[in-house]
Protein backbone atom coordinates (compact mmCIF):
# COMPACT_ATOMS: atom_id res chain seq x y z
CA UNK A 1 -84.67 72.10 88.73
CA UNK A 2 -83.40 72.04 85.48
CA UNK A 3 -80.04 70.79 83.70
CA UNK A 4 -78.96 74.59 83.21
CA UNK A 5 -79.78 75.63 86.54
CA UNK A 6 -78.65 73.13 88.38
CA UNK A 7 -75.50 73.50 86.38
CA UNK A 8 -75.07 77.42 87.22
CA UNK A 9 -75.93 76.78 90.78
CA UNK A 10 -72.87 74.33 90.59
CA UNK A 11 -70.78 76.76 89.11
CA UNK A 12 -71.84 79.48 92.00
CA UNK A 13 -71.20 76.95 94.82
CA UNK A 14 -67.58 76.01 93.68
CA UNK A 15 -66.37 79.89 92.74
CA UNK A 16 -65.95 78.43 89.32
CA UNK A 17 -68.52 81.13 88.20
CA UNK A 18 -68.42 85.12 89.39
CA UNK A 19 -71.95 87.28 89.76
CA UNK A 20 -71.74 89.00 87.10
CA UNK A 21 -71.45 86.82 84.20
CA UNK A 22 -74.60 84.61 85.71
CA UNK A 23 -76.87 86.29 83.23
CA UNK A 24 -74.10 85.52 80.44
CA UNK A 25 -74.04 82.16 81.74
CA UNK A 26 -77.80 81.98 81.97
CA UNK A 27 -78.37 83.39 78.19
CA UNK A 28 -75.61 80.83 77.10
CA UNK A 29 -77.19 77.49 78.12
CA UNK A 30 -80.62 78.28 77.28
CA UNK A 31 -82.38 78.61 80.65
CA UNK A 32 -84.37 82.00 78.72
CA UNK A 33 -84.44 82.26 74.70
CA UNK A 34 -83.01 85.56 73.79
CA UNK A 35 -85.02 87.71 71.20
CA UNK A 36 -82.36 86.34 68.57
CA UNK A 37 -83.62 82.68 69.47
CA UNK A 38 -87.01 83.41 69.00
CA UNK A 39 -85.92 84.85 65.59
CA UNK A 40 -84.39 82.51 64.43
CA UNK A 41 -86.89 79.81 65.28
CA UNK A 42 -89.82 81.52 64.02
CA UNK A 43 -87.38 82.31 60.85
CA UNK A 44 -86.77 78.30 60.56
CA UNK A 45 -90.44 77.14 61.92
CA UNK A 46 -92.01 79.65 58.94
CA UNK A 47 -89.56 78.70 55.92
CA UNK A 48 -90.09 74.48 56.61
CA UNK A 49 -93.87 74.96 56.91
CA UNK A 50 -94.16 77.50 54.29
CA UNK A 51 -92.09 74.65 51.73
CA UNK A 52 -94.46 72.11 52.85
CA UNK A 53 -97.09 74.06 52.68
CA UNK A 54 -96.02 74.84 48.87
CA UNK A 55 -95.45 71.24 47.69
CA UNK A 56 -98.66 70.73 49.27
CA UNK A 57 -100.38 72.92 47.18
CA UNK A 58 -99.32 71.43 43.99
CA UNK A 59 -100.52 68.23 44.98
CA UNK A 60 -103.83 69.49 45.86
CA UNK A 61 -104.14 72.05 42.74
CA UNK A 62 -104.07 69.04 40.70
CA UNK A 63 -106.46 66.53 42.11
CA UNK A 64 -108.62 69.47 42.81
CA UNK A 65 -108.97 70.36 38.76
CA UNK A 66 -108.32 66.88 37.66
CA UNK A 67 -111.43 67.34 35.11
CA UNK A 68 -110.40 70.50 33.88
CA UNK A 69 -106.61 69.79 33.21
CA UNK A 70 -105.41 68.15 29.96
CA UNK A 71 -102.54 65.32 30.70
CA UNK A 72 -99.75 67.69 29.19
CA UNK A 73 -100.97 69.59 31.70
CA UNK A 74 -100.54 68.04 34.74
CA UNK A 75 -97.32 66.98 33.85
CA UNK A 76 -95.54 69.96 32.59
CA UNK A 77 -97.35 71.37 35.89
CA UNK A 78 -95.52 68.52 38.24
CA UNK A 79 -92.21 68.61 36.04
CA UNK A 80 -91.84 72.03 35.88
CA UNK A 81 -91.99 72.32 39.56
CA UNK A 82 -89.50 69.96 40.02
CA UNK A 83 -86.93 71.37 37.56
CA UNK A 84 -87.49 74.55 39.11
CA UNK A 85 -86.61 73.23 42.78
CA UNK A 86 -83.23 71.34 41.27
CA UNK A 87 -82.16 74.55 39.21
CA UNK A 88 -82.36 76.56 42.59
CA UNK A 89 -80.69 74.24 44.52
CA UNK A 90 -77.88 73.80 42.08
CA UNK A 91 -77.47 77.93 41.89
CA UNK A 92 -77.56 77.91 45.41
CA UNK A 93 -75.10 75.08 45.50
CA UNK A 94 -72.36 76.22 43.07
CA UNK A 95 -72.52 79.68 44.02
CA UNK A 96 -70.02 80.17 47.33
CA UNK A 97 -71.26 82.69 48.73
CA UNK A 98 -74.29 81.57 49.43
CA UNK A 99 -73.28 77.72 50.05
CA UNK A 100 -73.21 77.83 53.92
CA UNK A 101 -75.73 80.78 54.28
CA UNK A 102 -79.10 79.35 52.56
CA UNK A 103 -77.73 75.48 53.93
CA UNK A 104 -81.16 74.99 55.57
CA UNK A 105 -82.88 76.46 52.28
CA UNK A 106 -80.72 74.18 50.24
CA UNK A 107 -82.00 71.58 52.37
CA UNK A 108 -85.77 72.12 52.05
CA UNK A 109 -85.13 72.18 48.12
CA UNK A 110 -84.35 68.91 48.08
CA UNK A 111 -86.88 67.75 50.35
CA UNK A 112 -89.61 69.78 47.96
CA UNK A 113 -88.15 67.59 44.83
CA UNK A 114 -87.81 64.42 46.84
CA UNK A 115 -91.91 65.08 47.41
CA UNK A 116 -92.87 66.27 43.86
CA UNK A 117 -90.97 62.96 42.58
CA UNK A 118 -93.45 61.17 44.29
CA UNK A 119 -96.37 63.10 42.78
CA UNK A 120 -95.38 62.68 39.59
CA UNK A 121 -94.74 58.72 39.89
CA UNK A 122 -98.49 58.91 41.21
CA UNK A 123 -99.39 61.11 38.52
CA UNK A 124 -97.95 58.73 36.05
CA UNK A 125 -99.63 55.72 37.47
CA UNK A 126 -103.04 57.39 37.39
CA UNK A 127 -103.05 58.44 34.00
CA UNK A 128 -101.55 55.74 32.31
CA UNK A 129 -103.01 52.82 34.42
CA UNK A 130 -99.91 50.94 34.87
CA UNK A 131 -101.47 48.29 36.90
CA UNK A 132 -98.02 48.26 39.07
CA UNK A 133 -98.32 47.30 42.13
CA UNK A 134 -98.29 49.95 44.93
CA UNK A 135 -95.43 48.80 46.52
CA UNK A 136 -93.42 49.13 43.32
CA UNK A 137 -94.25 53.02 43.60
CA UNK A 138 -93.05 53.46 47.11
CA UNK A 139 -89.94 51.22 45.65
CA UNK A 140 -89.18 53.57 42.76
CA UNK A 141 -89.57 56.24 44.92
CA UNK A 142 -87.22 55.34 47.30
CA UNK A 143 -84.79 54.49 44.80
CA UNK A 144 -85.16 57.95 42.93
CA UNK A 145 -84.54 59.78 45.95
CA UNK A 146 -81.47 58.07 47.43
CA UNK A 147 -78.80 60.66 45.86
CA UNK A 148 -80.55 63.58 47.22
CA UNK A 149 -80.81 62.15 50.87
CA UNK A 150 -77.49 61.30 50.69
CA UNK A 151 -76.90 64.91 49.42
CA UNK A 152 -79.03 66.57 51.78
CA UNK A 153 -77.74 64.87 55.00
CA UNK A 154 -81.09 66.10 56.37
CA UNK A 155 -82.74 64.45 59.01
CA UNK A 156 -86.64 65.27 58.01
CA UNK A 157 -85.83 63.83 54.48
CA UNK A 158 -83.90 60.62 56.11
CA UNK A 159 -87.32 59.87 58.01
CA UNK A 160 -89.27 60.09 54.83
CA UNK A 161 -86.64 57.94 52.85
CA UNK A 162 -86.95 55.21 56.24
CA UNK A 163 -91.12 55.72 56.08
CA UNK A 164 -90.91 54.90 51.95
CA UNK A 165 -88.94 51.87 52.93
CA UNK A 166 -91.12 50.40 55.61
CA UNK A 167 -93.87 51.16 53.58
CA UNK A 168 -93.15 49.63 50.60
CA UNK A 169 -92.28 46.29 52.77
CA UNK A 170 -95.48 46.27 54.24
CA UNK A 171 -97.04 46.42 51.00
CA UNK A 172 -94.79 44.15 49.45
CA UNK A 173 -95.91 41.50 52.09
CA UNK A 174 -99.17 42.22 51.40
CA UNK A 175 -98.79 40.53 48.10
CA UNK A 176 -96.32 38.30 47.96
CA UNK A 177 -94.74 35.70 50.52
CA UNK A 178 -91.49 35.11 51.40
CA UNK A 179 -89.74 32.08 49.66
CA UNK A 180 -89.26 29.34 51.39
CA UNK A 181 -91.32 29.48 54.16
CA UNK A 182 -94.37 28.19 55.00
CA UNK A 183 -97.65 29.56 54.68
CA UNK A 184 -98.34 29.92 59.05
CA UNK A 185 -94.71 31.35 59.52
CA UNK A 186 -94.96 34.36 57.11
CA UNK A 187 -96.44 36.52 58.93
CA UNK A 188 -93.62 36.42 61.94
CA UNK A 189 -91.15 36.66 59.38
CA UNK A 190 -92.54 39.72 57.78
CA UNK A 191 -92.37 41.31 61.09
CA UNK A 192 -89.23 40.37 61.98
CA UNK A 193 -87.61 41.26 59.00
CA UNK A 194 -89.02 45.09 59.96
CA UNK A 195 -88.17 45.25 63.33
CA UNK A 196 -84.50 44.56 61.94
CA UNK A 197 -85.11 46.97 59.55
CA UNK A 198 -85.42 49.55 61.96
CA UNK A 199 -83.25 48.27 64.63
CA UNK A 200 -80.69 48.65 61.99
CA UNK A 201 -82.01 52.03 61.16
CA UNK A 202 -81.79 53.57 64.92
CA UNK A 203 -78.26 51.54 65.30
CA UNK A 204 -77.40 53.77 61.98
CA UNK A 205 -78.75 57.07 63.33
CA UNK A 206 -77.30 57.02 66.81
CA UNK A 207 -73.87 56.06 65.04
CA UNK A 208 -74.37 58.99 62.83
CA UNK A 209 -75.08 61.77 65.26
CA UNK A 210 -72.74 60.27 67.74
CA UNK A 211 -70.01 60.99 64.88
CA UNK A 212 -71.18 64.38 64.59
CA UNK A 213 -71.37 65.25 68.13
CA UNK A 214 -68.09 63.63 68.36
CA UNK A 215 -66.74 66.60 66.02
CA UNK A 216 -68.74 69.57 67.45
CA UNK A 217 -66.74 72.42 68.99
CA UNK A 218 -68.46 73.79 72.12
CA UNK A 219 -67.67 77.92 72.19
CA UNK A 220 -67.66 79.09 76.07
CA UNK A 221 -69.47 81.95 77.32
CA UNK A 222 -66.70 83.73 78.32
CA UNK A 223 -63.43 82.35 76.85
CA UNK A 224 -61.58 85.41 78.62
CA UNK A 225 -62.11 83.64 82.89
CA UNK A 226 -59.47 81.40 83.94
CA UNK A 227 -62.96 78.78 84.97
CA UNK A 228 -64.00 78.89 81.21
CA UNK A 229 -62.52 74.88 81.36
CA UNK A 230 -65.48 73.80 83.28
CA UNK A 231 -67.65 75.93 81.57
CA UNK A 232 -66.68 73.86 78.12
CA UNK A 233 -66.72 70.77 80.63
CA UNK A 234 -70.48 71.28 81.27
CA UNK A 235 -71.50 72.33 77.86
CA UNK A 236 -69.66 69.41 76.80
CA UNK A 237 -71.48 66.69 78.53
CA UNK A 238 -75.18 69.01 77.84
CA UNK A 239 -74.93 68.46 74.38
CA UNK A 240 -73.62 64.58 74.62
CA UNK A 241 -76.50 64.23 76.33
CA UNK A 242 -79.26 65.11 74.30
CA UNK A 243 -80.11 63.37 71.03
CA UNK A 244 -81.49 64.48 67.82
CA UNK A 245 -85.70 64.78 67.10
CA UNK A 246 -85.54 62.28 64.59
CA UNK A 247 -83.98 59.78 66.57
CA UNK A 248 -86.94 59.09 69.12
CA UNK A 249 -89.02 59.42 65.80
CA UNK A 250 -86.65 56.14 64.52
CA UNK A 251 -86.64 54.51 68.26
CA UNK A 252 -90.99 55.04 68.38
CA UNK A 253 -90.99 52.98 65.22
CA UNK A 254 -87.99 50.72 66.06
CA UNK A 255 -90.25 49.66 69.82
CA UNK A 256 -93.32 49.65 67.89
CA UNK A 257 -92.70 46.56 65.15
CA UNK A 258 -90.45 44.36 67.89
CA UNK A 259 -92.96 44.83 70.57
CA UNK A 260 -95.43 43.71 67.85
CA UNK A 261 -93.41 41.06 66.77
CA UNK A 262 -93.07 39.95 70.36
CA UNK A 263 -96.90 40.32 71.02
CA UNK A 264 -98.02 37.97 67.88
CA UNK A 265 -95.84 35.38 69.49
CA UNK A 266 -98.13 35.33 72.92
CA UNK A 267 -101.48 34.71 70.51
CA UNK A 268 -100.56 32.52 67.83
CA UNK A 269 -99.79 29.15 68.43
CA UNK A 270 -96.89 28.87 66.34
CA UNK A 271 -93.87 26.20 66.63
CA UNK A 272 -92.06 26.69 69.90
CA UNK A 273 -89.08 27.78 67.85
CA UNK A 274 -90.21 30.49 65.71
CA UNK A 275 -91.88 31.82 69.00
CA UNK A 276 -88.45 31.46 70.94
CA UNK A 277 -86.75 33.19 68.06
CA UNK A 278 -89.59 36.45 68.29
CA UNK A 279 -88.25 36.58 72.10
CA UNK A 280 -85.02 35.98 71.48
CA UNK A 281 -85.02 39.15 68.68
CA UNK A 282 -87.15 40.91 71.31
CA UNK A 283 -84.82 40.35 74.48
CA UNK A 284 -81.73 41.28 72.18
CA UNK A 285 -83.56 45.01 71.53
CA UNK A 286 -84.57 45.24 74.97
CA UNK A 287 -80.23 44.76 75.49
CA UNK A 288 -79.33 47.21 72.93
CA UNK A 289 -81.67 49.84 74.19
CA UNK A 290 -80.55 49.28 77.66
CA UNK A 291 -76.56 49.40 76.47
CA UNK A 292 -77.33 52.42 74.75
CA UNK A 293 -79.63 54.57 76.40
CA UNK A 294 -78.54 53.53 80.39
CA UNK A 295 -75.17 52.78 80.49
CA UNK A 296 -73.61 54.46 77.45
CA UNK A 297 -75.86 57.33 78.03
CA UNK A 298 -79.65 58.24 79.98
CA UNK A 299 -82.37 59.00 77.84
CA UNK A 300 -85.43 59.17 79.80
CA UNK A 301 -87.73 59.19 76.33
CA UNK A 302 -86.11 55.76 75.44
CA UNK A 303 -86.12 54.50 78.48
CA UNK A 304 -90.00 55.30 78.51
CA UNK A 305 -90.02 53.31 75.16
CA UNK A 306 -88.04 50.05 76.71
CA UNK A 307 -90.15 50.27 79.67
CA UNK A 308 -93.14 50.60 77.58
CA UNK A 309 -92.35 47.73 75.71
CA UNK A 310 -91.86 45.62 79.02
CA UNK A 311 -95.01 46.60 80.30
CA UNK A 312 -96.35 45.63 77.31
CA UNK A 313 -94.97 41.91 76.79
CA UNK A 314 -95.56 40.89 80.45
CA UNK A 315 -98.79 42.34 79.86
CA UNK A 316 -99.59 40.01 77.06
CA UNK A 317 -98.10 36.64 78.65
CA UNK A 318 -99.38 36.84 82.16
CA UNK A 319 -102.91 37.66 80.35
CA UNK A 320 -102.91 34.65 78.33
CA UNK A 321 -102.03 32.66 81.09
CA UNK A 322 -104.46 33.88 83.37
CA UNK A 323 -107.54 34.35 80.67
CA UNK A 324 -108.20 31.33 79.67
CA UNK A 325 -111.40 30.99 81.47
CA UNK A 326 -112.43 34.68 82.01
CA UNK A 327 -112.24 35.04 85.48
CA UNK A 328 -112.78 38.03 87.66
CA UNK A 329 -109.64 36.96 89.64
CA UNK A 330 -107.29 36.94 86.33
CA UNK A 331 -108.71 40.77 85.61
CA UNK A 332 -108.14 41.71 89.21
CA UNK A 333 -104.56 40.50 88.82
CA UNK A 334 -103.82 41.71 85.72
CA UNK A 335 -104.94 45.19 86.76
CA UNK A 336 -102.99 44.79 89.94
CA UNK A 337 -99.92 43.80 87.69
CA UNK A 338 -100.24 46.66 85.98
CA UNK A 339 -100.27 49.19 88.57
CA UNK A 340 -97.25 47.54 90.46
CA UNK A 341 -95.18 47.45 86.86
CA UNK A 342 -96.41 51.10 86.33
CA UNK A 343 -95.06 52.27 89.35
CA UNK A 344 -91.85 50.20 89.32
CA UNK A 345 -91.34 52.01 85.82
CA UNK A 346 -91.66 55.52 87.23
CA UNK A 347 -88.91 55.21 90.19
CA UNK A 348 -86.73 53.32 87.30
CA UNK A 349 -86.94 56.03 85.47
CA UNK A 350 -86.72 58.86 87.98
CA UNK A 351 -83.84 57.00 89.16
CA UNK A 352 -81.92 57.42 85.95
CA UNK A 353 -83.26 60.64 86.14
CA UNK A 354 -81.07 61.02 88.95
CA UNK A 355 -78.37 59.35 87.94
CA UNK A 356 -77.81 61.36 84.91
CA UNK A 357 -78.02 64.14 87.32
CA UNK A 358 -74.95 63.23 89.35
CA UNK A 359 -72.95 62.09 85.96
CA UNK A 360 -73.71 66.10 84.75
CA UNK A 361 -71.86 67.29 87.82
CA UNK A 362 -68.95 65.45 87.43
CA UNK A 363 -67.10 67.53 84.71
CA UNK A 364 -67.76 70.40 86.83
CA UNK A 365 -66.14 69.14 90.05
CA UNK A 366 -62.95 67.74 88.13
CA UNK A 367 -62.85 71.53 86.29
CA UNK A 368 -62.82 72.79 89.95
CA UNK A 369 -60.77 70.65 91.87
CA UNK A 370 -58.06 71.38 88.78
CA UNK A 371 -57.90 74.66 89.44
């Protein structure tokens, strides 16, 4: 049973709900979209990948006529689009009225001229031959772009600020090497210096949308019952306990470069310390997602990822251990491990599972036992 049900069953139980407002209630917390739902998501679903679809476009207009396009051309093609998208989000901007209706528009404008900047610092570099590196591009990029996704405050153009970043490192790396360390040690440095990166990122996002969860102003289904108290209660504690798409996007990438990092560790034979240090940075994320996502909240999605990650990392060390010779018995073991760690995951998680379940009812029995 669901979140919603269960809560509305809850509700019934305790009185703190009448009969007839269980289809309000219902409608309310989203067991059913309403036709106005589906409106407005096919309304939001159709605008973002009609934009992208648009930017697109122009990207693909111009490497598809490359030959038959002039270079004034192509750039008063690629700059004209882009002054176009700024002068529309500026009128939308200064003109009140249609500030807080066209917010999402306003939005999508700025994540159009975030992507045509791109294109034309590509556009630039093919023409002209710079001979820059590619990491310098992403760089620039990045760098251009900053105002407007501090502007925007949208999470879609956040992501592709965090990709340009990572992906400019990993170029960078590519490259050059770090200074002052040696030539066997970059490598683990280079990693680790990501999996901060985004560590740092997700610590940055769930601050963010904890603030702005902090400040959102649940509106009751029926603010007119005395029981409307518990219905905030529940809403409440529904909405603290969900977090944002982008967030597991941030957390995916975040488990991905640590578990990496933690993974090289097991194959190379680097100096004990640098190899302590990868575990060390390791067992500190495996902490933090634990702090976060079990005891300051349950988030069965990052819990997958943490669990993941274990699974993963004992994995790796019990298979070197057990390899070195390429024996049946170290395969049957292995496989045996990872059944047994496997399973153990699943009633971990199912467990929280459960425990997030009996932390959702408790605003509703305090709202009851009040009245």
């Amino acid at each position: 049973m669901s979140q919603p049900k269960r809560t509305i069953e809850h509700l019934l139980i305790h009185g703190a709900l009448p009969i007839s407002r269980v289809d309000a209630a219902a409608t309310h917390l989203g067991i059913y979209p309403t036709k106005q739902t589906w409106l407005a998501f096919f309304d939001k679903a159709l605008l973002i990948i009609g934009a992208v679809a648009l930017v697109l476009s122009l990207v693909f207009f111009i490497a598809y006529n490359w030959q038959n396009m002039g270079k004034m051309g192509k750039f008063a093609l690629v700059e004209g689009a882009l002054v176009i998208t700024i002068a529309l989000y500026v009128g939308l901007h200064f003109t009140r009225r249609f500030r807080q209706r066209f917010q999402l528009i306003r939005q999508l404008l700025l994540l159009i001229a975030s992507i045509i900047t791109g294109s034309l610092l590509a556009l630039f570099g093919q023409i002209y031959q710079t001979g820059a590196d590619t990491w310098q591009l992403f760089f620039t990029w990045a760098l251009l772009i900053t105002p407007w996704v501090m502007i925007a405050r949208f999470p879609a153009l956040w992501l592709l600020w965090l990709g340009l970043i990572n992906t400019c490192l990993m170029l960078y790396f590519d490259v050059t090497s770090l200074p002052f360390i040696d030539d066997g040690l970059q490598h683990y440095f280079q990693v680790a210096i990501l999996s901060l990166l985004n560590l740092i990122a997700l610590s940055g996002w769930l601050s963010v949308f904890d603030h702005q969860r902090a400040t959102f102003s649940s509106h009751p289904f029926d603010t007119t019952t005395h029981n409307s108290n518990a219905a905030i209660s529940v809403t409440s504690v529904q909405k603290a306990s969900s977090l944002h798409w982008s967030t597991y996007v941030v957390g995916f990438l975040s488990t991905c470069f640590v578990t990496y990092l933690a993974t090289i560790s097991a194959f190379d034979d680097g100096p004990i310390v640098v190899t302590l240090l990868s575990i060390t940075l390791w067992l500190g994320w495996c902490g933090f997602m634990l702090w976060h996502f079990y005891q300051r909240r349950v988030d069965l999605l990052m819990l997958t990822y943490l669990a993941f990650s274990l699974i993963t990392e004992v994995m790796v060390w019990v298979g070197r251990w057990l390899l070195n010779d390429a024996n049946a018995a170290g395969y049957l073991i292995l496989a045996l491990l990872l059944i047994g760690m496997s399973s153990a995951a699943v009633i971990w998680l199912r467990n929280a599972a459960h425990l997030d379940r009996d932390d959702d009812t408790q605003p509703v029995k305090r709202g009851v036992d009040d009245e």
